[in-house]
Protein backbone atom coordinates (compact mmCIF):
# COMPACT_ATOMS: atom_id res chain seq x y z
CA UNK A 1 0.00 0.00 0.00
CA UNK A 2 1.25 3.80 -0.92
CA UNK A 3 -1.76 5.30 0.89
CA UNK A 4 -2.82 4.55 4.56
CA UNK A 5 -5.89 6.94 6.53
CA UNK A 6 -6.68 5.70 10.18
CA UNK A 7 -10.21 6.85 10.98
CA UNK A 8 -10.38 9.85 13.84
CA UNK A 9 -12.02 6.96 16.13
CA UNK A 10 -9.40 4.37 15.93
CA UNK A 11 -11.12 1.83 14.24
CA UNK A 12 -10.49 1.12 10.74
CA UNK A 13 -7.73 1.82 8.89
CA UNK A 14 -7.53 2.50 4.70
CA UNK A 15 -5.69 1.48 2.50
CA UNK A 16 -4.61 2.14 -1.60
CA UNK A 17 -1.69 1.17 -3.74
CA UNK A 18 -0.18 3.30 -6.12
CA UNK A 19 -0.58 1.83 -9.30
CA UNK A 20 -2.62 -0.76 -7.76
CA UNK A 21 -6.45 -1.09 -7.42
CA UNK A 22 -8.97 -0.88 -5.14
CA UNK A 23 -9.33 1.06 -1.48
CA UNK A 24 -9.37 -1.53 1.25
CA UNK A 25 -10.75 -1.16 4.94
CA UNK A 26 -9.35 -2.80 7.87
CA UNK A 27 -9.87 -3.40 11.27
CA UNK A 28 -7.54 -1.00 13.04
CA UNK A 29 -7.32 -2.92 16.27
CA UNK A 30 -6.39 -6.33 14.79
CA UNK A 31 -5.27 -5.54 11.45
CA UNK A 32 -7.95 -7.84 9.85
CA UNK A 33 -8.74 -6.81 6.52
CA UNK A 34 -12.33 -6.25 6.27
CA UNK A 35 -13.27 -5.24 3.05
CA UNK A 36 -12.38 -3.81 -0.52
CA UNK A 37 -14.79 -0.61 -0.78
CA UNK A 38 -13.61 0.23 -4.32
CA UNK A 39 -12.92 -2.39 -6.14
CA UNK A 40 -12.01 -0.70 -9.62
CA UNK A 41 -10.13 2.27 -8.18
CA UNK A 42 -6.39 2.85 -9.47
CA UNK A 43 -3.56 4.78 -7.35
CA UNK A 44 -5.81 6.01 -5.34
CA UNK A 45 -5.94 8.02 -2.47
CA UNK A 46 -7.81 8.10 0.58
CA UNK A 47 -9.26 10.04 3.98
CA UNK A 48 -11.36 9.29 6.80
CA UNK A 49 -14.12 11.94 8.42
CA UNK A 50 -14.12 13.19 11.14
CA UNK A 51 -16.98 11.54 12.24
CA UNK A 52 -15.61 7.88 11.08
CA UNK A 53 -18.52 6.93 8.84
CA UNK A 54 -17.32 7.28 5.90
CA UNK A 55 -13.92 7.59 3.31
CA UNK A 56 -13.26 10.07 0.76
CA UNK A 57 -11.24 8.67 -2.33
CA UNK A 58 -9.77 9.57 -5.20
CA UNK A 59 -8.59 8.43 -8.25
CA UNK A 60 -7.07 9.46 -11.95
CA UNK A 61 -11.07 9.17 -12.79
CA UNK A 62 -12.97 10.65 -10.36
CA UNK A 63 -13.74 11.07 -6.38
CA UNK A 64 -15.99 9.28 -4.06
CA UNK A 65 -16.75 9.47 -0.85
CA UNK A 66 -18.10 5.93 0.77
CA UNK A 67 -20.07 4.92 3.71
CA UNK A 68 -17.78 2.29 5.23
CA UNK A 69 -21.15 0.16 6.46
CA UNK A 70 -22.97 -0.06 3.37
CA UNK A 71 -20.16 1.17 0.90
CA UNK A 72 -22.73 2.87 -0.90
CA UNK A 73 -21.15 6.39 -2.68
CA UNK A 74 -22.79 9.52 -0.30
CA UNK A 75 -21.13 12.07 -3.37
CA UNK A 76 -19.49 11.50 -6.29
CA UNK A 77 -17.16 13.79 -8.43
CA UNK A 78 -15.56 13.62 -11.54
CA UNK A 79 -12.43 14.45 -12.37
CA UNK A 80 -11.32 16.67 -15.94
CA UNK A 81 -7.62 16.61 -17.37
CA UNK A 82 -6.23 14.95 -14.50
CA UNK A 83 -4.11 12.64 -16.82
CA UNK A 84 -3.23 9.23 -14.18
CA UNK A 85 -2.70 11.59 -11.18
CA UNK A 86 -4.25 9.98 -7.80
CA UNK A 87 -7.05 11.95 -6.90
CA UNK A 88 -5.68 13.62 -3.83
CA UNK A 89 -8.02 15.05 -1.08
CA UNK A 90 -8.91 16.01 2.22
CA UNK A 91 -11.53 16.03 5.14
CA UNK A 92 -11.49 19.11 7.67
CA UNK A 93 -10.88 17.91 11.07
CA UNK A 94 -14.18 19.29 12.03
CA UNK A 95 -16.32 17.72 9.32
CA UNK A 96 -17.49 20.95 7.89
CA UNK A 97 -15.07 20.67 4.55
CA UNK A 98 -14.22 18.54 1.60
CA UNK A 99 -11.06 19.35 -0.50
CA UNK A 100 -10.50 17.78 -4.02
CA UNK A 101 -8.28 18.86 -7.01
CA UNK A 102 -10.65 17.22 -9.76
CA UNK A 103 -8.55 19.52 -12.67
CA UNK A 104 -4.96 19.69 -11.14
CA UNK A 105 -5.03 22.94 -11.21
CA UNK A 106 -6.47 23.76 -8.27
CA UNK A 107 -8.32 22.87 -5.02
CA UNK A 108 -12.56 22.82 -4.81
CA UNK A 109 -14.03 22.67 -1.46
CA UNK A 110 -17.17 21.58 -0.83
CA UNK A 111 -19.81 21.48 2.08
CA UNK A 112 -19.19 18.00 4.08
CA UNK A 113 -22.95 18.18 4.39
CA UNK A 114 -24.68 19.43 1.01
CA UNK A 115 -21.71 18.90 -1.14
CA UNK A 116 -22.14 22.59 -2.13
CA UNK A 117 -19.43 24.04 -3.68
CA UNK A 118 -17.83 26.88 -1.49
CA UNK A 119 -14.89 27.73 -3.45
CA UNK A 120 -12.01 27.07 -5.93
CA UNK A 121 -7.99 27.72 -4.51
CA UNK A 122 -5.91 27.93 -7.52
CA UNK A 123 -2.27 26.78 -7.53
CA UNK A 124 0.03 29.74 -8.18
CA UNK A 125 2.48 27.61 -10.11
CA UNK A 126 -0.34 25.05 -11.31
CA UNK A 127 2.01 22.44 -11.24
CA UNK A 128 1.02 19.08 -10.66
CA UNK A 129 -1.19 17.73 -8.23
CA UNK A 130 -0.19 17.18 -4.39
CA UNK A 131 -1.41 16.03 -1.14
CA UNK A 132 -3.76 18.33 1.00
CA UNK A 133 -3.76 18.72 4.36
CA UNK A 134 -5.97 21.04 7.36
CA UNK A 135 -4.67 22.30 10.34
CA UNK A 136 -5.96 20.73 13.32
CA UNK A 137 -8.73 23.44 14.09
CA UNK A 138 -9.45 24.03 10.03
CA UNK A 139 -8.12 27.56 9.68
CA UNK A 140 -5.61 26.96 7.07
CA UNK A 141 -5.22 24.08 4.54
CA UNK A 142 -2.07 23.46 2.43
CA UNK A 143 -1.35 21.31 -0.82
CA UNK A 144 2.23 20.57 -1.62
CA UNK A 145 3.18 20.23 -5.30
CA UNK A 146 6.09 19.13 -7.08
CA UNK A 147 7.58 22.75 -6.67
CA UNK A 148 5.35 24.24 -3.84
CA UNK A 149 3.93 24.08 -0.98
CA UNK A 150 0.86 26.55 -0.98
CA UNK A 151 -0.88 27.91 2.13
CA UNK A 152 -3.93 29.14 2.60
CA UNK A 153 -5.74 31.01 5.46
CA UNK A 154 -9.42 29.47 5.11
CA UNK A 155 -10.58 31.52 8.16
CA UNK A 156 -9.09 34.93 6.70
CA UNK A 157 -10.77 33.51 3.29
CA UNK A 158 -14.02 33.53 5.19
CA UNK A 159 -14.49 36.03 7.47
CA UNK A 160 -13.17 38.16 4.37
CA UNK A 161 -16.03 36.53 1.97
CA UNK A 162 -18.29 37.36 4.82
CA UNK A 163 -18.09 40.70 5.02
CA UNK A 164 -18.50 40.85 0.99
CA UNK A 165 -21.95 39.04 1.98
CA UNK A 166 -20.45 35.98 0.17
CA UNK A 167 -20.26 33.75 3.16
CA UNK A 168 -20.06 29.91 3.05
């Protein structure tokens, strides 16, 4: 496996090879493999929620995110131009955000809950595609790329959109 996730309860763990297929769930506590939630996914990658119910995925083709119990897709995304680059992505540590890169180029968030979209981060170098990553209380986010590592200030971002009457 290139990609592990351990859910924010402990329990299961995920799991994705890089120019492998599938995203498989394990039992965190005993290491049991439990189940292969997508079965036709390629390189992969892979998050948790925060509330441990479900996995957000990506691939070259497009994004899911899964309920682990019934494996049934909550949201689905496709993906444009995105050649074979894993689908990376990210949960907010207090389930309010989803981050994808479904063109590369930069990074959509969406509402956790209504899948809205709330914005689009574009990649000053728009360079290829990199791992994202929220600070612990979800005020900034930041996506590395083969020549970058960007930073942004979501909460600035917000309370600035706000007072525009733009809020998310």
């Amino acid at each position: 496996a290139s990609i592990i996730a351990i859910s924010p309860d402990a329990r299961f763990a995920a799991t994705s090879a890089w120019q492998g297929s599938g995203v498989w769930l394990w039992d965190a506590q005993t290491g049991k493999f439990l189940k292969d939630i997508w079965p036709d996914a390629f390189s992969a990658t892979c998050v948790f929620t925060a509330d441990s119910q479900a996995v957000l995925a990506g691939d070259s083709r497009r994004y899911r995110l899964i309920h682990i119990e019934s494996e049934s897709s909550l949201w689905e995304l496709p993906r444009r131009d995105a050649s074979d680059a894993s689908g990376w992505c990210a949960t907010s540590p207090d389930g309010r955000l989803l981050a994808v890169t479904p063109d590369n180029a930069a990074v959509h968030l969406f509402d956790a809950k209504t899948f809205r979209e709330l914005a689009i981060l574009e990649q000053p170098d728009r360079s290829y595609d990199g791992a994202i990553s929220f600070s612990p209380d979800a005020h900034w986010m930041a996506r590395c790329s083969s020549q970058s590592v960007e930073l942004w200030n979501l909460k600035a971002l917000h309370d600035r959109l706000k007072s525009l009457g733009l809020d998310w």
